[in-house]
C-alpha atoms as a PDB file:
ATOM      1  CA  UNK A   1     124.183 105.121 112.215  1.00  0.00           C
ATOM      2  CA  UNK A   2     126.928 107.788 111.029  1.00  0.00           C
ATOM      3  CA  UNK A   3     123.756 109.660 109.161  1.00  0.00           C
ATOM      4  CA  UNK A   4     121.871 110.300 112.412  1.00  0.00           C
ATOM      5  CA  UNK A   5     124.664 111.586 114.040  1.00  0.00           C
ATOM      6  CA  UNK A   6     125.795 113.825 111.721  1.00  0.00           C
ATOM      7  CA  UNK A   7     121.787 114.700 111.171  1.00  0.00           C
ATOM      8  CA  UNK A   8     121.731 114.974 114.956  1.00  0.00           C
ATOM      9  CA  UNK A   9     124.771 117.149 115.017  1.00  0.00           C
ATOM     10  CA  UNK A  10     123.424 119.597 112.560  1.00  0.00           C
ATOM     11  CA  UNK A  11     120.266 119.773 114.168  1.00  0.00           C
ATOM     12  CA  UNK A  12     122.203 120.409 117.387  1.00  0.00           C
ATOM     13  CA  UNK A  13     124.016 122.885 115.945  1.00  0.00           C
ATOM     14  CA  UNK A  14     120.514 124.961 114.143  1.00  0.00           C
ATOM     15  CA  UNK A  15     118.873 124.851 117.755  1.00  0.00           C
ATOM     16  CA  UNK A  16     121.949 126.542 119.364  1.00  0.00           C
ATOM     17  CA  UNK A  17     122.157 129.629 116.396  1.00  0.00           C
ATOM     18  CA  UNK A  18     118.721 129.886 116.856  1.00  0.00           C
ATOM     19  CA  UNK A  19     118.758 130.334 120.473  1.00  0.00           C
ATOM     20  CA  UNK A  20     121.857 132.946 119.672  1.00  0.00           C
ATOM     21  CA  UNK A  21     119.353 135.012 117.537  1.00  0.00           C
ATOM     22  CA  UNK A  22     116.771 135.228 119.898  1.00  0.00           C
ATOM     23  CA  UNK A  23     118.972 136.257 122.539  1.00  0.00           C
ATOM     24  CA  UNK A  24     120.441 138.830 120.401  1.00  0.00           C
ATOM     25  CA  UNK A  25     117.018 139.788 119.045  1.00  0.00           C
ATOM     26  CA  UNK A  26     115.405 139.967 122.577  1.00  0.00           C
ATOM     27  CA  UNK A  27     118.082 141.531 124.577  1.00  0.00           C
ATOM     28  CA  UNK A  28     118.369 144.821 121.808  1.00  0.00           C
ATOM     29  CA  UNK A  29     117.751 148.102 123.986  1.00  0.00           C
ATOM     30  CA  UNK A  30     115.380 150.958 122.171  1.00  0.00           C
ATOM     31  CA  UNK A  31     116.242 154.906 121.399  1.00  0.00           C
ATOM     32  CA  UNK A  32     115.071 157.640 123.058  1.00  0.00           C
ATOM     33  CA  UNK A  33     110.717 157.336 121.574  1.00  0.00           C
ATOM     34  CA  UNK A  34     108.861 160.607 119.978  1.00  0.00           C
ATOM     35  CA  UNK A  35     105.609 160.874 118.809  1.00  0.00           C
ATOM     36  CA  UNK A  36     103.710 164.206 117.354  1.00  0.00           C
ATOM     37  CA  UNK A  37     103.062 166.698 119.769  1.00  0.00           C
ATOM     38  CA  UNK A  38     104.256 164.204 122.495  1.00  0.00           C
ATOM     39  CA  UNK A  39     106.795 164.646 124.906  1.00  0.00           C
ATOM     40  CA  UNK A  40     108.259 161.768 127.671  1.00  0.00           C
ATOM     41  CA  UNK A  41     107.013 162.301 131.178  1.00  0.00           C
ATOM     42  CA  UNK A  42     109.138 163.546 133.666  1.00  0.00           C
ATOM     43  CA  UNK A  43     110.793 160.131 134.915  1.00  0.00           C
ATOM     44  CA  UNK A  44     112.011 159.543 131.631  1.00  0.00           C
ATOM     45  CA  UNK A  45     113.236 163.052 129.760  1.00  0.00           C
ATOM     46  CA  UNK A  46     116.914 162.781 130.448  1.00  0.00           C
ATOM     47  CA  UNK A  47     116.880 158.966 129.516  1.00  0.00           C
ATOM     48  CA  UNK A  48     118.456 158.112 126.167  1.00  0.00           C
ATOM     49  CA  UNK A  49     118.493 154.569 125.963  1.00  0.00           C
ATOM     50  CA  UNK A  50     115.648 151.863 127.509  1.00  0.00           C
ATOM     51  CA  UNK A  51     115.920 148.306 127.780  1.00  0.00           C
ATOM     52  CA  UNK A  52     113.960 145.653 126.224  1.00  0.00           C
ATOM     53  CA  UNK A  53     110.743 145.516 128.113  1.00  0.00           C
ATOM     54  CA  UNK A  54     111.254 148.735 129.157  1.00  0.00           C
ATOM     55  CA  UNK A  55     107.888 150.862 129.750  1.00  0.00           C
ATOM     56  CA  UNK A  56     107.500 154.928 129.118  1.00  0.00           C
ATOM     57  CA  UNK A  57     104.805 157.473 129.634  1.00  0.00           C
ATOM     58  CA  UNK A  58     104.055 160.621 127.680  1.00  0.00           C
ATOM     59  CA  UNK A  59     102.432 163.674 128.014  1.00  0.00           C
ATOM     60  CA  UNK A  60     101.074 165.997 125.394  1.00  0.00           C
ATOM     61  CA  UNK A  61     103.502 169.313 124.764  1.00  0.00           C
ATOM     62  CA  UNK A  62     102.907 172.625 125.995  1.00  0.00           C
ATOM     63  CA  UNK A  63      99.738 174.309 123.959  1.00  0.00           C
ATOM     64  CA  UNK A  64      98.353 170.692 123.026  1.00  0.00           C
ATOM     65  CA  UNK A  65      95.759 168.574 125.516  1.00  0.00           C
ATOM     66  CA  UNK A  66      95.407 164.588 125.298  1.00  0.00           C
ATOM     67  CA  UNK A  67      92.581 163.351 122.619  1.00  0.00           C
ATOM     68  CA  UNK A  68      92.898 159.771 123.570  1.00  0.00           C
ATOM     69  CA  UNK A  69      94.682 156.836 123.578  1.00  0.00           C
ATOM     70  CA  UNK A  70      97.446 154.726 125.494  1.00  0.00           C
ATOM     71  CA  UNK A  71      99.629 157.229 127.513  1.00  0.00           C
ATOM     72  CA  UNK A  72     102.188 154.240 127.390  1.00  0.00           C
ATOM     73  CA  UNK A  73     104.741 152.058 124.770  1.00  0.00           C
ATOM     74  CA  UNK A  74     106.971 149.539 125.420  1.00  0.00           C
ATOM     75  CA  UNK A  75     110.250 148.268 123.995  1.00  0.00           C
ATOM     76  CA  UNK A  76     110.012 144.911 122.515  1.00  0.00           C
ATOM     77  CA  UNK A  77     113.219 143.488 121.129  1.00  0.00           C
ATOM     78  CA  UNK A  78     114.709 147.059 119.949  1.00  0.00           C
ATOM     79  CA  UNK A  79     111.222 147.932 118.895  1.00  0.00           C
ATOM     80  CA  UNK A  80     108.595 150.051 120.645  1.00  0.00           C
ATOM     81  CA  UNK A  81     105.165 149.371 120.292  1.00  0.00           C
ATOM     82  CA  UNK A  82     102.765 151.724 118.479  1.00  0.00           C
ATOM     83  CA  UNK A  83     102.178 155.576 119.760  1.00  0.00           C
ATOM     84  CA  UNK A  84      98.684 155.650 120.413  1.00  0.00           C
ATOM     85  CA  UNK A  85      98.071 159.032 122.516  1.00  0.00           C
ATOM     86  CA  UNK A  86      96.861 161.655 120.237  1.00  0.00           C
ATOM     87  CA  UNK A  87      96.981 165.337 121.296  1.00  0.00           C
ATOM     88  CA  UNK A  88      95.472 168.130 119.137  1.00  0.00           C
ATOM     89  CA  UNK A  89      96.457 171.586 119.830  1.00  0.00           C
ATOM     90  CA  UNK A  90      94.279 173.420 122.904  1.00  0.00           C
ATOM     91  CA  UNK A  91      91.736 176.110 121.666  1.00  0.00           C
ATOM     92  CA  UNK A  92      89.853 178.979 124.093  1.00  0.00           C
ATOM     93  CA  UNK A  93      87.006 180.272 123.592  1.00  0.00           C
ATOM     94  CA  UNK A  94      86.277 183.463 122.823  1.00  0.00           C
ATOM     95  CA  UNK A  95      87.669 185.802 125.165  1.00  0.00           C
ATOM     96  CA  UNK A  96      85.274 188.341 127.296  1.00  0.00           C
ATOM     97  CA  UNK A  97      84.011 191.449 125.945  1.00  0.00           C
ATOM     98  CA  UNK A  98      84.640 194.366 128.422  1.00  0.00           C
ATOM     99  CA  UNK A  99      82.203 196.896 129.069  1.00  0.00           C
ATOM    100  CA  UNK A 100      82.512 200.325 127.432  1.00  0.00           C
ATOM    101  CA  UNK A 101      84.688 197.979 125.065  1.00  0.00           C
ATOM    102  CA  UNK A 102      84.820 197.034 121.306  1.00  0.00           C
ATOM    103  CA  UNK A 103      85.069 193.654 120.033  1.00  0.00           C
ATOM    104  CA  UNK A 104      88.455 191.759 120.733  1.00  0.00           C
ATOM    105  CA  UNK A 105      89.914 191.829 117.310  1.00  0.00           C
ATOM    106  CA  UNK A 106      90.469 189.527 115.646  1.00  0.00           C
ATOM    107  CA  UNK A 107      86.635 188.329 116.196  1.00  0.00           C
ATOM    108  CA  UNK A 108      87.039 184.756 115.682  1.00  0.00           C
ATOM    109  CA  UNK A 109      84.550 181.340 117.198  1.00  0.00           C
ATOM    110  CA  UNK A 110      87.821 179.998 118.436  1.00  0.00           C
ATOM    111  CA  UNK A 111      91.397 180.244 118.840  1.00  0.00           C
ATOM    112  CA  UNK A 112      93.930 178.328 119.171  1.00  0.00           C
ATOM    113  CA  UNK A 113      96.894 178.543 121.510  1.00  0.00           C
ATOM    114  CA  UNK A 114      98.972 181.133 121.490  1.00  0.00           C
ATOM    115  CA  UNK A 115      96.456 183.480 119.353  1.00  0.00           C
ATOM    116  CA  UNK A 116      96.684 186.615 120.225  1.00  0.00           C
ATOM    117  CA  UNK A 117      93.655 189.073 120.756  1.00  0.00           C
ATOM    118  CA  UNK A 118      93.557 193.202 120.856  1.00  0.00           C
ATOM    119  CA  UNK A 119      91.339 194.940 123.162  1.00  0.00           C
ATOM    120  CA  UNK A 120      90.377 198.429 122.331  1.00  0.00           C
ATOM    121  CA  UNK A 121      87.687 201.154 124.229  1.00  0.00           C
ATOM    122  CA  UNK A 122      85.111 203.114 122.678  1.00  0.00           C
ATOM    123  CA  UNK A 123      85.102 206.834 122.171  1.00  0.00           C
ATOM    124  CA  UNK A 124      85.319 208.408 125.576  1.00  0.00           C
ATOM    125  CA  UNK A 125      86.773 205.716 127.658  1.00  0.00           C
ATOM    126  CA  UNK A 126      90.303 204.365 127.886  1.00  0.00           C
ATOM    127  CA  UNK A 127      92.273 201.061 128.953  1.00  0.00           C
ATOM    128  CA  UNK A 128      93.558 200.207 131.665  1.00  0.00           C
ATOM    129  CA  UNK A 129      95.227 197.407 131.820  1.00  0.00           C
ATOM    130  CA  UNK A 130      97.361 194.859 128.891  1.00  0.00           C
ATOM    131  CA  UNK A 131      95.234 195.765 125.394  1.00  0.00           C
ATOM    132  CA  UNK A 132      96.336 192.319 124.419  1.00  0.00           C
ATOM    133  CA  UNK A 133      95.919 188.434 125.637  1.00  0.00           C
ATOM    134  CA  UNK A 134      97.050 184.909 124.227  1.00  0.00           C
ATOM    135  CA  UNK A 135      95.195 181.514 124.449  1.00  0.00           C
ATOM    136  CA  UNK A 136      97.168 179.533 126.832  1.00  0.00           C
ATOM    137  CA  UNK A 137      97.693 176.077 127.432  1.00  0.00           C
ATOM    138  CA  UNK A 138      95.059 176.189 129.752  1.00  0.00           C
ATOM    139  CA  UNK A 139      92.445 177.094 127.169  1.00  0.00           C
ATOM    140  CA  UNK A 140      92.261 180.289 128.511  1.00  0.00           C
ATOM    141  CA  UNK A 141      92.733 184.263 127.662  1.00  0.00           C
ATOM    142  CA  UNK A 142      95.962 185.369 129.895  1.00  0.00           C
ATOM    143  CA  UNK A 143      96.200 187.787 131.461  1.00  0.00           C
ATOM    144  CA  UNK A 144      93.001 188.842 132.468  1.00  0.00           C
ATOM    145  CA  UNK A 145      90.611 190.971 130.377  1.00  0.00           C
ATOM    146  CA  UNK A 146      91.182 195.131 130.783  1.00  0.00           C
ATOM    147  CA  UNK A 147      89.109 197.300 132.042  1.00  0.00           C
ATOM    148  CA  UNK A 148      87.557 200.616 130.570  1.00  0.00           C
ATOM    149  CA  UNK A 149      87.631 203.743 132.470  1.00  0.00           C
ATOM    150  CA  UNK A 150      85.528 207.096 131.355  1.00  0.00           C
ATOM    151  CA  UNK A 151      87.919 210.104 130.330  1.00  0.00           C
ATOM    152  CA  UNK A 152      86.816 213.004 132.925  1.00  0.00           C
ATOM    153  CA  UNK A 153      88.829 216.035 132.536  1.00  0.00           C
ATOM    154  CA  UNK A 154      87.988 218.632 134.974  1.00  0.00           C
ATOM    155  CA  UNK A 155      86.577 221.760 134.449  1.00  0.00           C
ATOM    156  CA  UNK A 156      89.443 224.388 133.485  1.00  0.00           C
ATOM    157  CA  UNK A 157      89.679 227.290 135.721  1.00  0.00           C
ATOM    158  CA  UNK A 158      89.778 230.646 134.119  1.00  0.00           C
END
């Protein structure tokens, strides 16, 4: 009889440590999450610390548009679960060609954010407006294309 108590005891004792360790394991709180080209939405920028179970959202960084995937991870015992939102960097299209204008230079098929083009007139005409523009986040030339005017001096008067 004193072996099953003292079997009993021990096993008593092994059910209790392991209920410790799962409390401690389960109750851990997670770090501030980062993932490439990812940034925490709005509710959640200031936060430092989440607790366990605790759920976040991203959103892709300026110059870089979603490609997929969960927007949301969660913290699981200290842990969070795997970043799966990709975002790949935004590109524009070319940008417009002007008339009375040469090619935007550098003459690429795309561009990718933050490029920057050069706008020049031909012979005879001359900007008006910014000679340059940048692909912005919204996969777009800003600002807006110039424009070419014709040179027209008047006639001198003798």
């Amino acid at each position: 009889m004193q072996v099953l108590k003292v079997c009993c005891w021990t096993l008593k004792i092994w059910m209790i440590q392991l209920g410790l360790v799962v409390l401690i394991i389960q109750a851990q709180n997670c770090t501030k999450p980062e993932g490439p080209n990812l940034i925490l939405s709005d509710a959640f920028i200031n936060q430092q610390t989440f607790p366990d179970g605790g759920r976040v959202s991203f959103v892709c960084s300026t110059g870089y548009a979603s490609a997929g995937g969960s927007k949301s991870i969660t913290c699981t015992a200290g842990v969070w679960t795997k970043v799966i939102m990709k975002c790949e960097m935004v590109q524009c299209d070319p940008p417009p060609l002007i008339p009375n204008g040469e090619r935007p230079y550098p003459d690429e098929e795309t561009y990718k954010y933050q490029d920057v083009v050069q706008y020049t007139c031909k012979e005879g005409f001359t900007l008006n407006g910014s000679s340059s523009a940048n692909c912005s986040e919204n996969e777009e030339f800003q600002p807006s294309p110039p424009t070419c005017i014709k040179v027209s001096c008047p006639t001198p008067v003798v």
